[in-house]
C-alpha atoms as a PDB file:
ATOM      1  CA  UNK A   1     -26.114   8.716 -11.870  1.00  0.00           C
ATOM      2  CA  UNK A   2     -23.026   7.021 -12.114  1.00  0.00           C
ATOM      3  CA  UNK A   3     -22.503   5.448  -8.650  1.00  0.00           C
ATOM      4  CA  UNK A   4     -22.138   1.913  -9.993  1.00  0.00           C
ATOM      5  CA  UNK A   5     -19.757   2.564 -13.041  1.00  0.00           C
ATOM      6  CA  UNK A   6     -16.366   1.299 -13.134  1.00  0.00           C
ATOM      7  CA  UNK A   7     -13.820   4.312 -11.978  1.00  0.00           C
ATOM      8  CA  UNK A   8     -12.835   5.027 -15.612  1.00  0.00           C
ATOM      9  CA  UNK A   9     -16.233   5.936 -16.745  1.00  0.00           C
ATOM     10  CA  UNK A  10     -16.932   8.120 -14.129  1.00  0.00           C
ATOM     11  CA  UNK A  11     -13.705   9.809 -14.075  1.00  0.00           C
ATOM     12  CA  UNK A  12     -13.637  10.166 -18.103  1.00  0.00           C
ATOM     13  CA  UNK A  13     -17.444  12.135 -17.355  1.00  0.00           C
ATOM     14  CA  UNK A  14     -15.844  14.027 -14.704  1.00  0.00           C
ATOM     15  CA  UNK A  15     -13.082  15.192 -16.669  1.00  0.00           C
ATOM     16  CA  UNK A  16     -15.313  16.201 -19.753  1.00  0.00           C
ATOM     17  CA  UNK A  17     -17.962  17.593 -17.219  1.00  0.00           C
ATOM     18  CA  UNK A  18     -16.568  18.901 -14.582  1.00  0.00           C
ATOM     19  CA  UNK A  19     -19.161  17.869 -12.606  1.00  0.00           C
ATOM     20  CA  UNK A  20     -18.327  17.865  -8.884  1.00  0.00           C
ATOM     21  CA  UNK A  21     -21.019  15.168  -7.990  1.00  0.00           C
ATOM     22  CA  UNK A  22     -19.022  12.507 -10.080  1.00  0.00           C
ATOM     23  CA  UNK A  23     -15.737  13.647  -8.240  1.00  0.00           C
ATOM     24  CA  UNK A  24     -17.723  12.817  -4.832  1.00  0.00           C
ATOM     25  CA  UNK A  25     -18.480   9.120  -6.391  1.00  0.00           C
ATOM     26  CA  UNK A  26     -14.674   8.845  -6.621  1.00  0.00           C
ATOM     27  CA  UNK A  27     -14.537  10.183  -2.722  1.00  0.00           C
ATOM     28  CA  UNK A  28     -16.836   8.246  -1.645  1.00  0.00           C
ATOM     29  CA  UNK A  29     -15.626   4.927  -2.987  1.00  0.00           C
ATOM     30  CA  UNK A  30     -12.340   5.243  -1.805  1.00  0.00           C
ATOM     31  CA  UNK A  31     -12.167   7.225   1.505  1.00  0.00           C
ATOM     32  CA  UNK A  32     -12.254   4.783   3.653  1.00  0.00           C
ATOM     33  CA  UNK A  33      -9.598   2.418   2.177  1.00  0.00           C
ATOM     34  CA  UNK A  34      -7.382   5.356   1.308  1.00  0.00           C
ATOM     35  CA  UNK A  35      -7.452   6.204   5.338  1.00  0.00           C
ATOM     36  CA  UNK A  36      -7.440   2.665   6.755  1.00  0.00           C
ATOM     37  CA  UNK A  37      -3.973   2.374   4.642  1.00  0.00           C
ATOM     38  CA  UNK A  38      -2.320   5.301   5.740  1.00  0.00           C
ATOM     39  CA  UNK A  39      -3.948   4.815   9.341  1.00  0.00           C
ATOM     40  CA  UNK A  40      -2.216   1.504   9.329  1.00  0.00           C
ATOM     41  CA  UNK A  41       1.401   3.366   8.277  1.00  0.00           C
ATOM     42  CA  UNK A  42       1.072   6.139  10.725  1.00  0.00           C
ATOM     43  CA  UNK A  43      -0.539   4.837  13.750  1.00  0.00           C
ATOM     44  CA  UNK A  44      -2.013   8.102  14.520  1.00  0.00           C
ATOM     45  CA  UNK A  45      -5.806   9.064  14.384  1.00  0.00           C
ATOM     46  CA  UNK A  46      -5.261  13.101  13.275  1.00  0.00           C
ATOM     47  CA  UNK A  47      -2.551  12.305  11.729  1.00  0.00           C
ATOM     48  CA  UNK A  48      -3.837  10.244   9.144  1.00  0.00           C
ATOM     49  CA  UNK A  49      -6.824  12.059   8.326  1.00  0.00           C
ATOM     50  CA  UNK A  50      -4.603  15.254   7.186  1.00  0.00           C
ATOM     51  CA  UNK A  51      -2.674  12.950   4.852  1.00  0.00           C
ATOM     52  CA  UNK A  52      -5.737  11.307   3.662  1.00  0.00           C
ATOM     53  CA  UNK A  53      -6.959  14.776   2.673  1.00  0.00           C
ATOM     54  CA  UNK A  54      -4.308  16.127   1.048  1.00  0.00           C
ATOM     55  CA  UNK A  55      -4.256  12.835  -0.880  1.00  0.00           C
ATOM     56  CA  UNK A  56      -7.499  13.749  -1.972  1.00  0.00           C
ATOM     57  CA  UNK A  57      -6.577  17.051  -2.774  1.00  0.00           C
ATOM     58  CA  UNK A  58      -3.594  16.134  -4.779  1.00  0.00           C
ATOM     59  CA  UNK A  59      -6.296  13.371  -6.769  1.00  0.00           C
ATOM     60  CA  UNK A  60      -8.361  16.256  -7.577  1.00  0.00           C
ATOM     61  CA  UNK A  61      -5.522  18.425  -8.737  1.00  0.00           C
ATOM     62  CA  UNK A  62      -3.659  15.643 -11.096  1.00  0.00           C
ATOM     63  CA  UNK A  63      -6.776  13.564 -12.411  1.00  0.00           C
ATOM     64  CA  UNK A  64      -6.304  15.137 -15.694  1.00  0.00           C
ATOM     65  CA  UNK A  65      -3.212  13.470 -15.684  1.00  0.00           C
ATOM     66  CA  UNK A  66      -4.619   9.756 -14.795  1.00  0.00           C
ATOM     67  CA  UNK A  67      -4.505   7.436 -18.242  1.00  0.00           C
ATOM     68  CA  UNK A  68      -7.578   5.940 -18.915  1.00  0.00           C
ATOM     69  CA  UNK A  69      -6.723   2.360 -19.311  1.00  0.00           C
ATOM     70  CA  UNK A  70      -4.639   2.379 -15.609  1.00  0.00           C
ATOM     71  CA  UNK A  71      -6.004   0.726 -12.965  1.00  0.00           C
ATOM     72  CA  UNK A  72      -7.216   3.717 -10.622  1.00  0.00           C
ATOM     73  CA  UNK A  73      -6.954   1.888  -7.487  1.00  0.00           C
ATOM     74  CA  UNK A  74      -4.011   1.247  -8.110  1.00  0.00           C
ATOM     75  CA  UNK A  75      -2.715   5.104  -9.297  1.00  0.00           C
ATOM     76  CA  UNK A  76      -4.997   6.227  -5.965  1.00  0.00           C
ATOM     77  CA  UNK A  77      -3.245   3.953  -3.840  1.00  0.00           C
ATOM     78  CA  UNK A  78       0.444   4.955  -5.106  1.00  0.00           C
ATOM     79  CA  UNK A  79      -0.085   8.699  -4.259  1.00  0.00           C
ATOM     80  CA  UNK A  80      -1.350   7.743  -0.988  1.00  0.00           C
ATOM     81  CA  UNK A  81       1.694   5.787  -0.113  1.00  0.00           C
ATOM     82  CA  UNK A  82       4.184   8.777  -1.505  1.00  0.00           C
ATOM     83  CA  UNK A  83       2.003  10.874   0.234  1.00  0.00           C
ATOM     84  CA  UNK A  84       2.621   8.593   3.624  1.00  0.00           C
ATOM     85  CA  UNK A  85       6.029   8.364   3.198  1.00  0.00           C
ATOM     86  CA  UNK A  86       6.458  12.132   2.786  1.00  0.00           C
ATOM     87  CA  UNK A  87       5.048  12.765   5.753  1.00  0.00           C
ATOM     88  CA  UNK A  88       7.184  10.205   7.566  1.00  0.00           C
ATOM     89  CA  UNK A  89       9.784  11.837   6.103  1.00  0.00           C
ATOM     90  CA  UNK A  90       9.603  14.783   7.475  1.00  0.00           C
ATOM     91  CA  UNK A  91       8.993  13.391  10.610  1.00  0.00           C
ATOM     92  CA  UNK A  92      12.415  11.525  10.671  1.00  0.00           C
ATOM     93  CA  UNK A  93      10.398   8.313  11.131  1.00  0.00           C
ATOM     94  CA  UNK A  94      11.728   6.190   8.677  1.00  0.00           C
ATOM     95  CA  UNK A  95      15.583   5.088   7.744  1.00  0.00           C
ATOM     96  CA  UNK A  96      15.825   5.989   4.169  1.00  0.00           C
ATOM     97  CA  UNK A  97      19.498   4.166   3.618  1.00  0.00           C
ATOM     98  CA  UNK A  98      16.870   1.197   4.563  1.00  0.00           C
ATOM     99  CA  UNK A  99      14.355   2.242   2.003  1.00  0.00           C
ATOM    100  CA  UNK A 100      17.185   3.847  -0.981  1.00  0.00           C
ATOM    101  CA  UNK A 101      19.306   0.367  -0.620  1.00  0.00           C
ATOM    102  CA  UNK A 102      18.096  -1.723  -3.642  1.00  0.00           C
ATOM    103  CA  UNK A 103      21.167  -4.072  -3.290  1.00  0.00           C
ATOM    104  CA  UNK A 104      18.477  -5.847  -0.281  1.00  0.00           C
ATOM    105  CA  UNK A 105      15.904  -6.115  -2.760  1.00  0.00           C
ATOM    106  CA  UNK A 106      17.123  -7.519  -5.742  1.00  0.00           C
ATOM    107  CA  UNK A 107      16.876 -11.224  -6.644  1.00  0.00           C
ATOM    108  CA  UNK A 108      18.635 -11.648  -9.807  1.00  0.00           C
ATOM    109  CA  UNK A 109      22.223 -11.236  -9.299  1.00  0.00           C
ATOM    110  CA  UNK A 110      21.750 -10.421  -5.529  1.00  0.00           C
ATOM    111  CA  UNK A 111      25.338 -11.875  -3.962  1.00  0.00           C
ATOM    112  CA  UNK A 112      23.089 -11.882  -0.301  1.00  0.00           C
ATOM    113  CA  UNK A 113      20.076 -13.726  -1.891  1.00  0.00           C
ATOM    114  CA  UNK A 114      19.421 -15.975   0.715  1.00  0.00           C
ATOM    115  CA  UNK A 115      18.154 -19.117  -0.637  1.00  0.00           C
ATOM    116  CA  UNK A 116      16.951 -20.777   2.538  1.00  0.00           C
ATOM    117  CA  UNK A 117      14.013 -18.634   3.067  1.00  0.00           C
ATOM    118  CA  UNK A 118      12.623 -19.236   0.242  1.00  0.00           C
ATOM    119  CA  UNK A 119      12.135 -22.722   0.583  1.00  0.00           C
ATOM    120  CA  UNK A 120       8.534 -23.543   2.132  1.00  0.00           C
ATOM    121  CA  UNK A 121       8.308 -24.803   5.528  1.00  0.00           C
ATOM    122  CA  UNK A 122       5.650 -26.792   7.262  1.00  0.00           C
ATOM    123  CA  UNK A 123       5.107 -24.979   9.588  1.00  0.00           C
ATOM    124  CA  UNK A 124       2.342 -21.907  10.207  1.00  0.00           C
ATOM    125  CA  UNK A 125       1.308 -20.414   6.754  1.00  0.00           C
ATOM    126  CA  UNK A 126       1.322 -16.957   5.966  1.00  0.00           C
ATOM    127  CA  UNK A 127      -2.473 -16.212   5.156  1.00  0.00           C
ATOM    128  CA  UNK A 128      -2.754 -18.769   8.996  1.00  0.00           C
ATOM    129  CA  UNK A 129      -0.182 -16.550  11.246  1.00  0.00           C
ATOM    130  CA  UNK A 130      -2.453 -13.118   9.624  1.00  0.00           C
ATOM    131  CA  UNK A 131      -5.998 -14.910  10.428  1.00  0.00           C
ATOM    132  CA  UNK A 132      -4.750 -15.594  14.411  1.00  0.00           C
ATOM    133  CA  UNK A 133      -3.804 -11.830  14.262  1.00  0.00           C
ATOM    134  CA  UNK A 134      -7.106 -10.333  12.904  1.00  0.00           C
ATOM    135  CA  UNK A 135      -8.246  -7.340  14.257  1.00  0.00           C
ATOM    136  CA  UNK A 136      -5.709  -7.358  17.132  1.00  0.00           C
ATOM    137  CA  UNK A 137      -4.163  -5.103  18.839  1.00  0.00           C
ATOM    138  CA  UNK A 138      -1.388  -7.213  18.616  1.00  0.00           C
ATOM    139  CA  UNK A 139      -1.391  -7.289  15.446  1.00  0.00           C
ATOM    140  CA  UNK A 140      -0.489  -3.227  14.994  1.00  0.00           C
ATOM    141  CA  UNK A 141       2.182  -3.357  17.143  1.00  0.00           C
ATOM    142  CA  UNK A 142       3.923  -6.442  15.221  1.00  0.00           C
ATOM    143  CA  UNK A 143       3.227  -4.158  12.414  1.00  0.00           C
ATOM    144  CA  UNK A 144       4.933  -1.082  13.800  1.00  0.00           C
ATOM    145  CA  UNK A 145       8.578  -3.267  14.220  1.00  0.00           C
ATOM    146  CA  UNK A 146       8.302  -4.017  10.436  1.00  0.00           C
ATOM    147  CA  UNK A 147      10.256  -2.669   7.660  1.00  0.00           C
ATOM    148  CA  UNK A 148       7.965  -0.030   5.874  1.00  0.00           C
ATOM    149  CA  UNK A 149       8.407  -2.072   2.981  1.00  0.00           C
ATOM    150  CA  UNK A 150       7.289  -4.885   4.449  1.00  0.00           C
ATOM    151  CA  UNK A 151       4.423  -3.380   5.816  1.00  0.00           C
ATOM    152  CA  UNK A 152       3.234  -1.618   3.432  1.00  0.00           C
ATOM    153  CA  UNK A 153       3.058  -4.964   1.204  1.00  0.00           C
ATOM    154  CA  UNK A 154       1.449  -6.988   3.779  1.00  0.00           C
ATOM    155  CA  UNK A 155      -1.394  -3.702   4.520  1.00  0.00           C
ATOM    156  CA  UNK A 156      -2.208  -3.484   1.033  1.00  0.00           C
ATOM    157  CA  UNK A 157      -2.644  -7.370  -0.119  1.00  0.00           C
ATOM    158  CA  UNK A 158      -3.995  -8.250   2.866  1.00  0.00           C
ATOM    159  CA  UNK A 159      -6.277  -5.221   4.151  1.00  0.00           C
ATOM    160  CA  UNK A 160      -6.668  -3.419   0.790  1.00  0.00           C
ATOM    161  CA  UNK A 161      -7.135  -6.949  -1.096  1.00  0.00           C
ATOM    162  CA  UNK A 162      -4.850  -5.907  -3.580  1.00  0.00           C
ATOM    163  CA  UNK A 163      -3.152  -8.539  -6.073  1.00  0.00           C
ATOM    164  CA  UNK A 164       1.029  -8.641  -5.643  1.00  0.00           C
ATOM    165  CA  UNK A 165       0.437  -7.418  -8.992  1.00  0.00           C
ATOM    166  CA  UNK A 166      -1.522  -4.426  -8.278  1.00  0.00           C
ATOM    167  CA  UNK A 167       1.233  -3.629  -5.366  1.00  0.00           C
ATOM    168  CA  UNK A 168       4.557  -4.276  -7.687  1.00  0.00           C
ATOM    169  CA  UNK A 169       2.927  -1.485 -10.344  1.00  0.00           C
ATOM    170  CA  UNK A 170       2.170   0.891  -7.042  1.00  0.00           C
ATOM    171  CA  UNK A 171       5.230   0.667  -5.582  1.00  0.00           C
ATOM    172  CA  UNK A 172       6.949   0.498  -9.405  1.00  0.00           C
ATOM    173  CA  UNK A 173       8.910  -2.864  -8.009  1.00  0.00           C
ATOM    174  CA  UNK A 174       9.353  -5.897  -9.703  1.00  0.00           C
ATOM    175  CA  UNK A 175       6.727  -8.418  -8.782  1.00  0.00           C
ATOM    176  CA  UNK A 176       9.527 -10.772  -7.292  1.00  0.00           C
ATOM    177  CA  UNK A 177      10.321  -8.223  -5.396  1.00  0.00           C
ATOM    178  CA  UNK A 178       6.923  -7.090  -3.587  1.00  0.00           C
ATOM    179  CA  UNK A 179       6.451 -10.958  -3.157  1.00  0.00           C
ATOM    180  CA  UNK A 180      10.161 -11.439  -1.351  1.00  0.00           C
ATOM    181  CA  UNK A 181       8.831  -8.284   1.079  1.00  0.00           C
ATOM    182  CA  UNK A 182       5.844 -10.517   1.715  1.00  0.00           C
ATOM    183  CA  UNK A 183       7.749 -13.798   2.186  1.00  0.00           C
ATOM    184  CA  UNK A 184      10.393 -11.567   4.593  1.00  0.00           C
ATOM    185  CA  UNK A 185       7.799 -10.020   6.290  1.00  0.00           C
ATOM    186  CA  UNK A 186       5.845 -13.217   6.984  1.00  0.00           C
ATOM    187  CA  UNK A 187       9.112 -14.926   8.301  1.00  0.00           C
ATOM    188  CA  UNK A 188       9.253 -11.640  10.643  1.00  0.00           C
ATOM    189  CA  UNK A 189       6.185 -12.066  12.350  1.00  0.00           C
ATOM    190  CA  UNK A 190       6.416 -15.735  12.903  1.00  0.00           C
ATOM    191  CA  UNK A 191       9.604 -15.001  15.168  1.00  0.00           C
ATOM    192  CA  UNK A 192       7.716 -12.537  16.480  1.00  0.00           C
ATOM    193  CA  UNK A 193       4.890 -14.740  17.271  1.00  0.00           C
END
C-alpha cells in the first residue's frame, strides 16, 4: 500500500481510484496534528473534536479541488484554521476589528511600525522563553491572553513544526508579516513571564 508515499501520490491514487483505504492514509497521518492545533485554539476537549471532524469532512468533500504541486500540509492546515475561526466566530470569541485591521500588520508603509521591537535584545530568546514553557499548563493559559494571530503563528511553527513559510502561504500573509506576529507574540509572553 501506499502508507509511506508522499501526500501527493496518495491523494493523486485516491482521486483516480476512489479508493477509501488511501483516504484513511491521509486520516491517519494527519489527525492528530489537525486536533492538537485546533485543541490549542479552542481550549475545549468536545469542542475540538467536532471541528476536527468537520475539517475532515470538508477535506474529503474539496480534495478534487487540491493542486497537485501544493504543499498539502499546508492546504490541510489552512482549512483547519478557517474552520477554527468559524467556529469562534460564531461563538463571539474573537474581536474581528482586531483580526479585519491590516493597518497593525503591515510593515512597509506602516506610519505605527514600531522600530524598537525589532531590534534584538539580550535578553531571553524566543525558542528559550517556549522551552521553560513546554508542556505547561502555564503555558495554555499565556496562550489564551494572546492575539489569535499571534497564537496561531506561534502553535503552528512551534507545535506543528511548520516553516514561517509554510504559515505566511496558510494564513495567505506576507512572510514579514507571520514573522512580526511571532516577534510580537514572543515580546508578549516575556512580559508575561
Amino acid at each position: 500500500m501506499l502508507v509511506n508515499d508522499d501526500d501527493e501520490k496518495i491523494i493523486a491514487e485516491y482521486l483516480n481510484s476512489r479508493d477509501e483505504e488511501l483516504f484513511r492514509i491521509l486520516l491517519d497521518r494527519y489527525t492528530k496534528p489537525v486536533y492538537n492545533f485546533i485543541r490549542s485554539m479552542v481550549g475545549k476537549t468536545g469542542e475540538a473534536e467536532d471541528i476536527t471532524q468537520e475539517v475532515f469532512v470538508k477535506v474529503w468533500k474539496n480534495l478534487k479541488k487540491y493542486k497537485i504541486g501544493q504543499n498539502f500540509k499546508t492546504w490541510l492546515f489552512a482549512i483547519a484554521k478557517n474552520s477554527t475561526i468559524d467556529f469562534l466566530r460564531k461563538r463571539k470569541v474573537l474581536n474581528f476589528a482586531d483580526l479585519n485591521s491590516q493597518a497593525h500588520d503591515r510593515i512597509d508603509g506602516d506610519d505605527n511600525f514600531d522600530f524598537a521591537e525589532n531590534i534584538p535584545d539580550e535578553a531571553i530568546l524566543p525558542d528559550e522563553a517556549l522551552q521553560k514553557l513546554q508542556n505547561s499548563d502555564l503555558l495554555n493559559k499565556l496562550l489564551d491572553q494572546l492575539r489569535v494571530e499571534y497564537k496561531t503563528v506561534l502553535v503552528l511553527h512551534y507545535m506543528e513544526e511548520m516553516t514561517f513559510d509554510e504559515i505566511s502561504k496558510m494564513l495567505k500573509k506576507p512572510l514579514n508579516t507571520v514573522k512580526s506576529y511571532h516577534r510580537r507574540a514572543i515580546l508578549e509572553l516575556r512580559k508575561m513571564i
